[in-house]
N, C-alpha and C. Protein backbone atom coordinates (compact mmCIF):
# COMPACT_ATOMS: atom_id res chain seq x y z
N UNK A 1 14.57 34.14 -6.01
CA UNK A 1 14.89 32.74 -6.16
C UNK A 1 15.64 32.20 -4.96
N UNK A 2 16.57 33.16 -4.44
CA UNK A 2 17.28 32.50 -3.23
C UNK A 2 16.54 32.37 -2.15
N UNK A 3 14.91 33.04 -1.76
CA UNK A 3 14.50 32.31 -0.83
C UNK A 3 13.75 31.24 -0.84
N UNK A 4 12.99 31.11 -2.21
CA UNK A 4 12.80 30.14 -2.46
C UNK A 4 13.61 28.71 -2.27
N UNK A 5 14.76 28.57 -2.71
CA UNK A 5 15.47 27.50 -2.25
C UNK A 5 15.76 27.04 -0.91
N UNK A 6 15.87 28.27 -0.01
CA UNK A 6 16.22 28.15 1.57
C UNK A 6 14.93 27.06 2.25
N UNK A 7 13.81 27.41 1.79
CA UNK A 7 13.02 26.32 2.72
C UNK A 7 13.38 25.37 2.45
N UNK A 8 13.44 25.12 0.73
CA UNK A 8 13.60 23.54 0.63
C UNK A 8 14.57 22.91 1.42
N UNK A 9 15.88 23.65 1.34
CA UNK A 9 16.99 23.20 2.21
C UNK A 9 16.53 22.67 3.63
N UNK A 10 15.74 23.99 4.07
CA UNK A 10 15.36 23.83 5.62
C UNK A 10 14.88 22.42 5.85
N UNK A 11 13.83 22.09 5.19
CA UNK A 11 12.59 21.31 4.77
C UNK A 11 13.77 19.68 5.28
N UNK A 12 14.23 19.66 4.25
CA UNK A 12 15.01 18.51 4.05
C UNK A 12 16.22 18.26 4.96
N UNK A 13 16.88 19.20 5.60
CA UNK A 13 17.46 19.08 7.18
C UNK A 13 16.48 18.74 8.11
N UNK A 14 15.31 19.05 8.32
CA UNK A 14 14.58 18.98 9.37
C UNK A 14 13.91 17.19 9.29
N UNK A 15 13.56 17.07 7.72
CA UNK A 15 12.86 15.66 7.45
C UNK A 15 14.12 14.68 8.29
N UNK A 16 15.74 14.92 8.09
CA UNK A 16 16.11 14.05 8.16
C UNK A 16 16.77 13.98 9.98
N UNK A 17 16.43 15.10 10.46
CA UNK A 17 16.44 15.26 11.95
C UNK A 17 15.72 14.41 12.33
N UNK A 18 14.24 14.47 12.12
CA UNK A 18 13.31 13.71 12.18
C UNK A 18 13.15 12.28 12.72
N UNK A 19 14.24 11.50 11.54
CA UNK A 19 14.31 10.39 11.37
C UNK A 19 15.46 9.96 12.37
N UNK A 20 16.10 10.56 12.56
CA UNK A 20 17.12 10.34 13.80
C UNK A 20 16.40 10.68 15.15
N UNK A 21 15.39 11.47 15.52
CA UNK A 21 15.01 11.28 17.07
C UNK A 21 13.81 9.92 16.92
N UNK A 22 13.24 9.99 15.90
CA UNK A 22 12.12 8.92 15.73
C UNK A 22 13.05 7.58 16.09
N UNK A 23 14.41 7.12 15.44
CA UNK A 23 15.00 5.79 15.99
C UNK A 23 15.38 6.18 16.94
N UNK A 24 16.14 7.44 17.56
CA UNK A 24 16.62 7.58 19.54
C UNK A 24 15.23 7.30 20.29
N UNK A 25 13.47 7.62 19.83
CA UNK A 25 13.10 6.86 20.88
C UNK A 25 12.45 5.76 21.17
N UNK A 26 12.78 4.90 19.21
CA UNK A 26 12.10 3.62 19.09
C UNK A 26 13.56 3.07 20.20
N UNK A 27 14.61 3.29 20.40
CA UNK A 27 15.35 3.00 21.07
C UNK A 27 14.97 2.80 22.84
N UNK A 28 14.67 4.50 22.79
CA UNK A 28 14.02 4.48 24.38
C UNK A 28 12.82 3.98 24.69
N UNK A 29 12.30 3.33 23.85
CA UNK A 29 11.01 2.47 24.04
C UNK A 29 11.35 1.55 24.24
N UNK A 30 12.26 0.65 23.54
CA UNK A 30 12.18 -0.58 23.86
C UNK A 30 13.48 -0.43 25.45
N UNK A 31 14.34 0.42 25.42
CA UNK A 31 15.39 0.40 26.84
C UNK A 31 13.93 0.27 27.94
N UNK A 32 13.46 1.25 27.86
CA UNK A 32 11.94 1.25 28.95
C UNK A 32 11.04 -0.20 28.95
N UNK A 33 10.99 -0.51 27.98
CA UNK A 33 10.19 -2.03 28.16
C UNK A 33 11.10 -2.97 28.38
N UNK A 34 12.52 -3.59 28.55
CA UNK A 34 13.18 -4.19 28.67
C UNK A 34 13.50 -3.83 30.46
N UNK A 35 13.53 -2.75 30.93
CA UNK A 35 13.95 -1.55 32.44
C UNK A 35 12.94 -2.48 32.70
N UNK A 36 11.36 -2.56 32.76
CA UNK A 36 10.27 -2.68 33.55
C UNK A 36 10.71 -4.29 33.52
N UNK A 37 10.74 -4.80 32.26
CA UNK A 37 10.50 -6.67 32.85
C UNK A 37 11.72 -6.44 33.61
N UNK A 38 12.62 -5.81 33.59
CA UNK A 38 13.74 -6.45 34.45
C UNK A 38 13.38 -6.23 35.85
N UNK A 39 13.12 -5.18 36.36
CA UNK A 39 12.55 -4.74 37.29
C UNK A 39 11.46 -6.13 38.06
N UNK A 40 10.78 -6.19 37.01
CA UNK A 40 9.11 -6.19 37.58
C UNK A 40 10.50 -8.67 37.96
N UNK A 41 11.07 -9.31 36.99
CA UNK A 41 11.72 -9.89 37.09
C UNK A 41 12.70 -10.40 38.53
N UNK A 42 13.22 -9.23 38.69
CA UNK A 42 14.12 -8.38 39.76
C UNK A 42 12.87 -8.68 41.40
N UNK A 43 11.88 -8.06 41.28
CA UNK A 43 11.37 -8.54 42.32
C UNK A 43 10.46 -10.41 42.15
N UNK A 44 10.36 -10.76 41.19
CA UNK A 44 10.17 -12.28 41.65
C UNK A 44 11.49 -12.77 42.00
N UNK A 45 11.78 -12.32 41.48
CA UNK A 45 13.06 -13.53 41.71
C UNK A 45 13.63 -13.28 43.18
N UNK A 46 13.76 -12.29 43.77
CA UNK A 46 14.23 -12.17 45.21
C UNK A 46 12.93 -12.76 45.67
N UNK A 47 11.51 -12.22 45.57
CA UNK A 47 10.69 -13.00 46.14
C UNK A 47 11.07 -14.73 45.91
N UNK A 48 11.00 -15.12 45.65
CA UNK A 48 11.09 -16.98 44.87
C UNK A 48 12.26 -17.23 46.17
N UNK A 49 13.72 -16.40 45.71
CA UNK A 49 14.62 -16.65 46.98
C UNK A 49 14.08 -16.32 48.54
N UNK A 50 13.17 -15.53 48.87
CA UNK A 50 13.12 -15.04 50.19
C UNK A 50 12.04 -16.55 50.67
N UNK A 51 11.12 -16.89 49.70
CA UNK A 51 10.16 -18.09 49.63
C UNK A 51 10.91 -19.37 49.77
N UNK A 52 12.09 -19.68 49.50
CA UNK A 52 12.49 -21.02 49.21
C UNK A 52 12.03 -21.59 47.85
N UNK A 53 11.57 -20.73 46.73
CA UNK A 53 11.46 -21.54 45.78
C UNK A 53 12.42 -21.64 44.61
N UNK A 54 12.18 -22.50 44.02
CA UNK A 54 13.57 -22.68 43.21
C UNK A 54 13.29 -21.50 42.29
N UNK A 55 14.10 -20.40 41.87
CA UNK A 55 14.36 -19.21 41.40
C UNK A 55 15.21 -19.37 39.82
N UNK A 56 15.89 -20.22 39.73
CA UNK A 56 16.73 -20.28 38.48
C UNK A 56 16.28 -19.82 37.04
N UNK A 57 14.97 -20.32 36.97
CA UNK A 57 14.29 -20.18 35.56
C UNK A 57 14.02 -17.99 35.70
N UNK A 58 13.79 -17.82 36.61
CA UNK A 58 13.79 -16.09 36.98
C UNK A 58 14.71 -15.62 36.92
N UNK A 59 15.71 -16.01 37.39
CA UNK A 59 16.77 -15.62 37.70
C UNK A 59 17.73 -15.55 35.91
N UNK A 60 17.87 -16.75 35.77
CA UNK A 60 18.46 -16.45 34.10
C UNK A 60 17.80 -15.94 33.01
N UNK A 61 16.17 -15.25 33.46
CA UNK A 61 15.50 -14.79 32.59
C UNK A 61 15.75 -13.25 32.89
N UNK A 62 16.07 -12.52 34.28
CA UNK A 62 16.78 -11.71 34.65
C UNK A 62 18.24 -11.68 33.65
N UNK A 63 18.94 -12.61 34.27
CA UNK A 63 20.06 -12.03 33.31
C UNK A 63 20.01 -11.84 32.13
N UNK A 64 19.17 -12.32 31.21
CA UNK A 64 18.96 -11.96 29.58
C UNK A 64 18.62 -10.98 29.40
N UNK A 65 17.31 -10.52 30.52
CA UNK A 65 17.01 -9.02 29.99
C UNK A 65 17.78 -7.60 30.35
N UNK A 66 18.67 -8.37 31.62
CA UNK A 66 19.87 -7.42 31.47
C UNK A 66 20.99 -7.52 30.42
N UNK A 67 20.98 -8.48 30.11
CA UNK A 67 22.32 -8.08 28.80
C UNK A 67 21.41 -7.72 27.51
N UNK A 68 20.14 -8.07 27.06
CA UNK A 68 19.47 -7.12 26.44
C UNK A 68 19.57 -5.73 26.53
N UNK A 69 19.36 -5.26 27.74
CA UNK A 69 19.39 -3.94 28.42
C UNK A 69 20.95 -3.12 27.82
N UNK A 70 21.53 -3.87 28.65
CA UNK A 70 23.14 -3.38 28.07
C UNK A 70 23.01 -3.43 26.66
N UNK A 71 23.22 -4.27 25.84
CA UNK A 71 23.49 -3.93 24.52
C UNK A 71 22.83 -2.92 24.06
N UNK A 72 20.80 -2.83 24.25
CA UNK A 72 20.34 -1.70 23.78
C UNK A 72 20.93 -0.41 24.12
N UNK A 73 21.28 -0.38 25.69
CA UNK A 73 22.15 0.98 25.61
C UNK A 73 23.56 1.54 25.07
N UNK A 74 24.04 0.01 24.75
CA UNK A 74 25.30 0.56 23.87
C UNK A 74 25.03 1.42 22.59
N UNK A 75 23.74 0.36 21.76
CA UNK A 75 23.23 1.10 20.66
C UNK A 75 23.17 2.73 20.83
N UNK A 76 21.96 2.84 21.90
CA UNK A 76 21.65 3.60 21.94
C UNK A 76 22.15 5.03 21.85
N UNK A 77 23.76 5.04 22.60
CA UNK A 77 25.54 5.55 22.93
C UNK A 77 25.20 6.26 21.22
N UNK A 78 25.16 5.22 20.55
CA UNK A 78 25.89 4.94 19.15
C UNK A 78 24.93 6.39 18.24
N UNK A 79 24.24 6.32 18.48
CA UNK A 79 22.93 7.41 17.45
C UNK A 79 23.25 8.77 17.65
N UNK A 80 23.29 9.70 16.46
CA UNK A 80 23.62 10.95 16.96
C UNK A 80 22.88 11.59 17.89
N UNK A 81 23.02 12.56 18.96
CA UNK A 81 22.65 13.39 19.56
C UNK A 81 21.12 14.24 19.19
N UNK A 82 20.37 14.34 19.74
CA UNK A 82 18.99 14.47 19.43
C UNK A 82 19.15 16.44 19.58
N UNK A 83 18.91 16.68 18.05
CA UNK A 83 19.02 18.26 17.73
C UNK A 83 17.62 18.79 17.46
N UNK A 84 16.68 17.91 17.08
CA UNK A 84 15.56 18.73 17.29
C UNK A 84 14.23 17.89 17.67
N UNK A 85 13.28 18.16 17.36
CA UNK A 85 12.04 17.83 18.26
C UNK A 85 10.62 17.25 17.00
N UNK A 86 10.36 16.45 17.37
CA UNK A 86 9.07 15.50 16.41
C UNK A 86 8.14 16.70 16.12
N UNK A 87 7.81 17.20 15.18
CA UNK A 87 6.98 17.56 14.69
C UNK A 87 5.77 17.20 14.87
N UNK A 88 4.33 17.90 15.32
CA UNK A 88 3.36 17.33 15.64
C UNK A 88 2.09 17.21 14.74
């Protein structure tokens, strides 16, 4: 009987591991899609300035997706430590 119970235990630590790396990398999905517009942002907008064109509307669309950025990584701080690995 006692090994019987041990998987279940196992079973049900592991389900709920699970669910904690699955939100650390719905996390790192969106930090990565927020990284690229800023980036891809990051170069119009110096382009627009190196052009003479008026840049502002880029430029404060830059800063949003950096304080997006920041906050997601505060979250991100926040989630426990990733102990095991997605099951395939």
């Amino acid at each position: 009987m006692i090994r019987g119970a041990a998987p279940q235990r196992k079973e049900q630590a592991t389900g709920s591991g699970d669910k904690r790396v699955r939100s650390g990398e719905d996390f790192d999905i969106i930090i990565g899609f927020l990284g690229f517009w800023a980036v891809v942002l990051l170069v119009v907008t110096v382009w627009m300035e190196l052009t003479a064109q008026p840049a502002l509307g880029s430029a404060l669309g830059l800063l949003a997706i950096l304080l997006a950025l920041y906050g997601m990584i505060r979250l991100r701080r926040r989630l426990p430590a990733r102990t095991a690995t997605r099951r395939r």
